[in-house]
Protein backbone atom coordinates (compact mmCIF):
# COMPACT_ATOMS: atom_id res chain seq x y z
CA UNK A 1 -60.40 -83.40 -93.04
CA UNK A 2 -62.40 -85.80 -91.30
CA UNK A 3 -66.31 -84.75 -91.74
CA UNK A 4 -65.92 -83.60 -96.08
CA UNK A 5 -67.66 -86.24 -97.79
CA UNK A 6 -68.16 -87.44 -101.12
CA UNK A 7 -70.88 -88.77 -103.00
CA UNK A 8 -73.51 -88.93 -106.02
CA UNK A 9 -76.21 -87.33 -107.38
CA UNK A 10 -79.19 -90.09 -108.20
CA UNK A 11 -78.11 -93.18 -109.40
CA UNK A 12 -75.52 -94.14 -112.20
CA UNK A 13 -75.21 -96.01 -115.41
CA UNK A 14 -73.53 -98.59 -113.55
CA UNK A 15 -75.95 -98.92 -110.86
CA UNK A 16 -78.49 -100.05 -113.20
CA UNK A 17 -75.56 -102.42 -115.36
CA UNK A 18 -75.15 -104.16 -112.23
CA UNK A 19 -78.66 -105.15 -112.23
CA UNK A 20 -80.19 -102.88 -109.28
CA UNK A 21 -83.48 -100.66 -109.65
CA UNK A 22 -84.36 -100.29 -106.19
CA UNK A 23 -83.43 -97.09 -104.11
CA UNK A 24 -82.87 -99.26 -101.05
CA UNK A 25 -79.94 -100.48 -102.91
CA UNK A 26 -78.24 -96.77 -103.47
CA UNK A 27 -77.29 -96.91 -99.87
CA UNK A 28 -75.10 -100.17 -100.33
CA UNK A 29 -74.13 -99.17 -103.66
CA UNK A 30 -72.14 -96.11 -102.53
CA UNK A 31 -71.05 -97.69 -99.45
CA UNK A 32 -69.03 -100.27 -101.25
CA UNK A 33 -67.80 -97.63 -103.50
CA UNK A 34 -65.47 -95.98 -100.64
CA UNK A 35 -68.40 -93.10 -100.77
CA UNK A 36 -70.59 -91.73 -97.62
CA UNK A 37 -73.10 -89.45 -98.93
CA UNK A 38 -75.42 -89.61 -101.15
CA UNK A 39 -78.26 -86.89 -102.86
CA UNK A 40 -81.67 -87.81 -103.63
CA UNK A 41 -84.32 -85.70 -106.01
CA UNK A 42 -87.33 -84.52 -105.74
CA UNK A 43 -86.47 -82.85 -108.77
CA UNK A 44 -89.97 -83.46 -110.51
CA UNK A 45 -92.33 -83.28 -107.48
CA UNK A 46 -92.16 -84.68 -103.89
CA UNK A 47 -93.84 -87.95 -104.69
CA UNK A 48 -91.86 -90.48 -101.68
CA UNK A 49 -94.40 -91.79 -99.27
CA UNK A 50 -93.55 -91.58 -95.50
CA UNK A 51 -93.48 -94.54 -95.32
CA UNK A 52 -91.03 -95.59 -97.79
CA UNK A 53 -89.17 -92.66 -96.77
CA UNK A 54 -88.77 -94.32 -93.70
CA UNK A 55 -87.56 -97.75 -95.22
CA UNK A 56 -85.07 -95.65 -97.17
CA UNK A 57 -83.44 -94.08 -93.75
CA UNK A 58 -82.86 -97.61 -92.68
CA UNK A 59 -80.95 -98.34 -95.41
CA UNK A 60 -79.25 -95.21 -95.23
CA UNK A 61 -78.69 -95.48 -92.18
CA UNK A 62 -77.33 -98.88 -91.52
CA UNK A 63 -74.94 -98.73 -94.44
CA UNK A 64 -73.57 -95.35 -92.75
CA UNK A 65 -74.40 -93.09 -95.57
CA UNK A 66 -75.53 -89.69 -95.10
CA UNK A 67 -78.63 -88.46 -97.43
CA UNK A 68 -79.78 -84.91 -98.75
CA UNK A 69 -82.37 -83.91 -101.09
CA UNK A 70 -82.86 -81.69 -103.93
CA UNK A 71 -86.46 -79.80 -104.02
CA UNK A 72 -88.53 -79.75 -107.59
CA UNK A 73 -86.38 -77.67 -110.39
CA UNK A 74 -89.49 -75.65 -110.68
CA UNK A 75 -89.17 -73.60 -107.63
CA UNK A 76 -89.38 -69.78 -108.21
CA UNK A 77 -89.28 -67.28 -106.28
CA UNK A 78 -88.99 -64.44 -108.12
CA UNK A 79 -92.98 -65.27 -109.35
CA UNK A 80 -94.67 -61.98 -109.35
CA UNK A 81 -97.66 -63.97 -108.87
CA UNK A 82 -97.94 -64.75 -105.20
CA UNK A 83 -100.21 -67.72 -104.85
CA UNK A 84 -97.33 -69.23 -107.27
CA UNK A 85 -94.54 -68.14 -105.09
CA UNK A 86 -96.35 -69.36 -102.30
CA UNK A 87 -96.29 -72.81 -103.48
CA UNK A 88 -92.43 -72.97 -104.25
CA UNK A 89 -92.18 -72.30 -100.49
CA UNK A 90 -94.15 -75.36 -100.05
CA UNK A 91 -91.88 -77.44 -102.48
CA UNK A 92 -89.24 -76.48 -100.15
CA UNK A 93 -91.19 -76.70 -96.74
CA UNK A 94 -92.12 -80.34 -98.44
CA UNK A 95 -88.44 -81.43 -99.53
CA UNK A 96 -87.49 -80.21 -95.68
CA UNK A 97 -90.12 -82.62 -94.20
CA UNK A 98 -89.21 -85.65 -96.23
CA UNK A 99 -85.31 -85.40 -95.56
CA UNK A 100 -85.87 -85.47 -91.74
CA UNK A 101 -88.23 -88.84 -92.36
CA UNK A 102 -84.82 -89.88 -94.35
CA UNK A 103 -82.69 -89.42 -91.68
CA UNK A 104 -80.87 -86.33 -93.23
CA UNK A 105 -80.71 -82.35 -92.86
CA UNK A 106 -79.67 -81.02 -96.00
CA UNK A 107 -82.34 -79.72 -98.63
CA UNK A 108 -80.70 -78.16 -101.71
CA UNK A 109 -83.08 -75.79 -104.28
CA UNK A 110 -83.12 -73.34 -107.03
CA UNK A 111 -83.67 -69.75 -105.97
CA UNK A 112 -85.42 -68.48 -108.87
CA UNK A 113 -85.14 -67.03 -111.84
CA UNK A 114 -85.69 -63.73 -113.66
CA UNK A 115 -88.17 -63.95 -116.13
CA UNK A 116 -89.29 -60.56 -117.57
CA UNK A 117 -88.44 -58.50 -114.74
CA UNK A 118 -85.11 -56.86 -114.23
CA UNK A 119 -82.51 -58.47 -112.50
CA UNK A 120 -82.63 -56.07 -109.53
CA UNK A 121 -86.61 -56.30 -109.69
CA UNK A 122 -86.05 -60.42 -109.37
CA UNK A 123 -83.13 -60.01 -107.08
CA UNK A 124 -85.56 -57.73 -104.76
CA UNK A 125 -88.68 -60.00 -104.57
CA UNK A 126 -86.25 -63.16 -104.40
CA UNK A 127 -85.04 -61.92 -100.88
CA UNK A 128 -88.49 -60.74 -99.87
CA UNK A 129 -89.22 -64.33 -100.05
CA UNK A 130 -86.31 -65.60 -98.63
CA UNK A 131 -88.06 -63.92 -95.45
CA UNK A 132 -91.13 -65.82 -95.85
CA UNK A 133 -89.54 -68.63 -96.63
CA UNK A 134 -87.62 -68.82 -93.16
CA UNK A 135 -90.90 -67.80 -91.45
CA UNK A 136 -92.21 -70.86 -92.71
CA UNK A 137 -88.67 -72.88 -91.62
CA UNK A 138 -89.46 -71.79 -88.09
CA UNK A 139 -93.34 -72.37 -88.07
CA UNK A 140 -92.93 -75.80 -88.94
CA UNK A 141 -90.04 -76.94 -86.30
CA UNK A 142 -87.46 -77.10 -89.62
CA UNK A 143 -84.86 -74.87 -88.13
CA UNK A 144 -82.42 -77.50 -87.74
CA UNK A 145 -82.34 -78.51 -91.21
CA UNK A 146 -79.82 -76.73 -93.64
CA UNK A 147 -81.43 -75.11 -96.22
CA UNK A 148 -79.35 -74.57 -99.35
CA UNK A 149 -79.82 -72.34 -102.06
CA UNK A 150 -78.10 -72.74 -105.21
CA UNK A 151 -75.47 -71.24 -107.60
CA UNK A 152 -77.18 -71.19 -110.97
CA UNK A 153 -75.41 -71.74 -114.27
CA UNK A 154 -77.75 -70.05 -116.69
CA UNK A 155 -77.68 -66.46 -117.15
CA UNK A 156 -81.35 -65.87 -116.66
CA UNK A 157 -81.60 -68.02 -113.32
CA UNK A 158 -81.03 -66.12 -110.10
CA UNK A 159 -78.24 -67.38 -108.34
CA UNK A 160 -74.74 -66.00 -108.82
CA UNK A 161 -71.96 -66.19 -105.65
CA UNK A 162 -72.99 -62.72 -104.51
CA UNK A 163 -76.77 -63.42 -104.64
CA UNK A 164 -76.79 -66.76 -103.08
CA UNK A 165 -74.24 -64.99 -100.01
CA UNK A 166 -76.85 -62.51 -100.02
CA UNK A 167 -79.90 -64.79 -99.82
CA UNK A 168 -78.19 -66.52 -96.80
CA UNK A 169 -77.85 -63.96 -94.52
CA UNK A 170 -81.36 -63.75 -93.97
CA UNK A 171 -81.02 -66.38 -91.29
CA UNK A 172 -78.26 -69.35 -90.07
CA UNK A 173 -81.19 -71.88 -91.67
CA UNK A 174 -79.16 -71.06 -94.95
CA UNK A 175 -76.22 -72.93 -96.00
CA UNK A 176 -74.63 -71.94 -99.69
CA UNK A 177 -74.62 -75.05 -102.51
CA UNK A 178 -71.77 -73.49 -104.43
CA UNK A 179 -72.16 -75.68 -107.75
CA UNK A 180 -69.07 -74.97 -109.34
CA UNK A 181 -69.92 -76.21 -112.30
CA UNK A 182 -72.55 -73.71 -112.87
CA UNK A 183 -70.15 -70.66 -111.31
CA UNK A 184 -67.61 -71.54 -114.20
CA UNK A 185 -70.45 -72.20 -116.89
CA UNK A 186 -72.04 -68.58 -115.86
CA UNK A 187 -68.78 -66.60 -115.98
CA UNK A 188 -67.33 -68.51 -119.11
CA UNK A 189 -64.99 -70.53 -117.59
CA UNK A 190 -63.79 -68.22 -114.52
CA UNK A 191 -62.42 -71.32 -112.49
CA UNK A 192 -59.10 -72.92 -113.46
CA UNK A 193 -56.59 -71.93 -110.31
CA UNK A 194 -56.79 -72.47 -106.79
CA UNK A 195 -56.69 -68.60 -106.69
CA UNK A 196 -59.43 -68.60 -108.15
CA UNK A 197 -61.43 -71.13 -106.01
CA UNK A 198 -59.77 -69.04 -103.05
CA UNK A 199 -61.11 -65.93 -103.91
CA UNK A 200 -64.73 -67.25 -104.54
CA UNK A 201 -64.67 -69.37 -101.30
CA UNK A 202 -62.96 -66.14 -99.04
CA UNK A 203 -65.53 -64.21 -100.26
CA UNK A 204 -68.29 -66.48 -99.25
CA UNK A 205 -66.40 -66.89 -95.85
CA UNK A 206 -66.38 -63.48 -95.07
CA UNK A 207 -69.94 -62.70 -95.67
CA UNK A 208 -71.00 -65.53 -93.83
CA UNK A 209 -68.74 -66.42 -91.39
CA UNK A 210 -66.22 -69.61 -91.24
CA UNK A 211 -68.71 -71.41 -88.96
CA UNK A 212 -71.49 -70.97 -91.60
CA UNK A 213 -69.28 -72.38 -94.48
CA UNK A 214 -67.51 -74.87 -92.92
CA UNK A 215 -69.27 -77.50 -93.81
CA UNK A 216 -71.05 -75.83 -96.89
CA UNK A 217 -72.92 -78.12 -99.90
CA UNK A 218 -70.77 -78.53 -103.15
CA UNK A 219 -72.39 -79.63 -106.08
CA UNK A 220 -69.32 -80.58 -108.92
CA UNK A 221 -69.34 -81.75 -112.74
CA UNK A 222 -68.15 -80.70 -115.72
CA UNK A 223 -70.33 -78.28 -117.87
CA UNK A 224 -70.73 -77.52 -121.49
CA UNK A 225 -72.22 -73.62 -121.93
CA UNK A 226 -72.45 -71.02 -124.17
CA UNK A 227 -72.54 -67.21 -124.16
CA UNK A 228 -75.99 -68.30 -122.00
CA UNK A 229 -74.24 -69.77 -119.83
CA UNK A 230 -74.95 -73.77 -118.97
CA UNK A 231 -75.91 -75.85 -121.71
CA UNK A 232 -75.28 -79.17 -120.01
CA UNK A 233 -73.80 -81.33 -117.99
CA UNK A 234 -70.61 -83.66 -118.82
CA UNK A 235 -68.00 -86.53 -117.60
CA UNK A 236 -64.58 -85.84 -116.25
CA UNK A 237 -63.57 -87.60 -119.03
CA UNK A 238 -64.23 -83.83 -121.12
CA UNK A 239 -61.06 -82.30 -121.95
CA UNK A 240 -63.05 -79.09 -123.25
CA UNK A 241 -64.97 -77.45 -120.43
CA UNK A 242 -64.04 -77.47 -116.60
CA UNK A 243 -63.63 -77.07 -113.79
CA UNK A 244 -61.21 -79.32 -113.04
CA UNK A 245 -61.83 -80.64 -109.07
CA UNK A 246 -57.64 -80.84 -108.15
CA UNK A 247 -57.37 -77.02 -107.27
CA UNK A 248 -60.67 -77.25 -105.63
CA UNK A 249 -59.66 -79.55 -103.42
CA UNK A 250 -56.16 -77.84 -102.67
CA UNK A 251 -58.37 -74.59 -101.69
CA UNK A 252 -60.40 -77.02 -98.80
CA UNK A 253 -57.62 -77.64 -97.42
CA UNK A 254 -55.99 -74.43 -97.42
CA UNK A 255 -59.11 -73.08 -96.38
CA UNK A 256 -60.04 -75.64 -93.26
CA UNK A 257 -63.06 -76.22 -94.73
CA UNK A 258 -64.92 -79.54 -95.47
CA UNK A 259 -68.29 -79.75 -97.20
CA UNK A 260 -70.52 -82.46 -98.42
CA UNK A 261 -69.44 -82.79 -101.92
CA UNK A 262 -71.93 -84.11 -104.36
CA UNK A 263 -70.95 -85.16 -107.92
CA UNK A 264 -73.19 -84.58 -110.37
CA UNK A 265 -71.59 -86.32 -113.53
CA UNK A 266 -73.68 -86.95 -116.35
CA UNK A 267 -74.24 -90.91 -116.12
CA UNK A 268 -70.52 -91.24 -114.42
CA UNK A 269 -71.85 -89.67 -111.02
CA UNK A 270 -70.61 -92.42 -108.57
CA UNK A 271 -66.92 -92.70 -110.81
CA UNK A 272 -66.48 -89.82 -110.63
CA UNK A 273 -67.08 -89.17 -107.27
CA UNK A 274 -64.72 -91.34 -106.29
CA UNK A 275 -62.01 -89.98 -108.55
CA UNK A 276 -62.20 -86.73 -106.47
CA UNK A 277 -62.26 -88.27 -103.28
CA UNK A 278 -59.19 -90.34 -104.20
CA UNK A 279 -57.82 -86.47 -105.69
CA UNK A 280 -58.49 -85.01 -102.17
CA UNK A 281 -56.59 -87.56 -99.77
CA UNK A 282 -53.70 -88.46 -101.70
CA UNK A 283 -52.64 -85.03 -102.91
């Protein structure tokens, strides 16, 4: 149990109450939470200089918190155009480059999503760049960064369990972000028992290999969805939608396995985090 590790998504409510506004300050923030890692998005562009990329890793780094990334929530790479496609391997090449300068190996994106082409169609081109994608990894010297594609909670978006197993045997630079949020939003509320966490998670395992999902990336909130699938995200406070994180973390165990685990709370991301940490070592 020693290497899972829990943390937030951006910075909460309560980060801002207590009067901070500088990233520096995330680092302490979760530290004195109990936390030790912590995500950081690019979500709307790569904008961080190097240099204050740098400044952040020190932070990071001398608090003893470990940092990923999430790459723009525009990536596609289903685009039929190519020049388009083309640059969402850049967004990702980018996000890859920026969390070594932080001191961290972890980049987390969207696949893609299906647009007006049929799901095989989108499925087909998805994986066709998934090989150009890790020709790109190895160009640029990125092959010892994990690069993690992830489960998708609309129905439109590419990204179910079997697709994002799929897309990661291409090559060991891909490590699943199971967000199990969106797994239950997309299949209506599929995750309530740990047999059910157990059969999503075995399945993963055995297309990958233990090794491979050992220390996979979890994203984890609450989420309101429809017949669509997500809608948005919620609080743990919700006593409407799940999943709910206690047979999760029964499954880990069971299961040896001990991922990164980043909440992703609306507002409560850091509370919350911390609730499932406490979940996971005293049950």
């Amino acid at each position: 149990m020693g290497l899972i590790k829990f943390g937030p998504s951006g910075n909460s409510q309560a980060f801002f109450d207590a009067g901070y506004t500088k990233s520096e300050d995330s680092a302490k923030w979760v530290k004195n939470l109990g936390l030790d890692c912590f995500e950081y998005s690019f979500g709307r562009g790569v904008n961080m200089s190097d240099a204050k990329a740098v400044e952040l890793a020190a932070a990071f780094r001398d608090a003893g918190v470990e940092i990923s990334v999430h790459a723009p929530y525009y990536i596609n790479l289903a685009n039929p155009d190519e020049e388009m496609a083309e640059k969402s391997i850049g967004y990702i090449i980018n996000s890859a480059k920026k969390v070594v300068l932080l001191g961290g190996n972890r980049v987390v994106f969207h696949p893609a999503s299906q647009g007006k082409a049929t799901r095989e169609e989108a499925v087909r081109l998805t994986k066709t760049r998934f090989l150009a994608l890790c020709e790109r990894i190895y160009a640029e010297n990125l092959e010892n960064v994990k690069f993690c594609p992830e489960t998708m909670g609309k129905i439109a978006q590419i990204g179910t369990v079997e697709e994002i197993t799929e897309f990661c045997k291409t090559d060991k630079v891909f490590t699943p972000c199971v967000d199990f949020g969106h797994v239950n939003a997309r299949e209506q509320g599929s995750l309530k028992t740990e047999e059910d966490y157990e059969r999503l998670l075995r399945y993963m395992t055995d297309g990958l290999g233990y090794e491979r999902m050992k220390n996979f990336h979890v994203h984890f909130s609450k989420i309101e969805y429809s017949a669509r699938g997500e809608i948005r995200h919620l609080t743990f406070d919700d006593t409407v939608y799940g999943p709910e994180f206690p047979p999760l973390a029964a499954t880990l165990k069971k299961l040896g396995l001990e991922p990164y685990i980043v909440c992703e709370s609306a507002g409560t991301q850091d509370i919350d985090a911390v609730k499932m940490r406490k979940i996971y070592y005293n049950n």
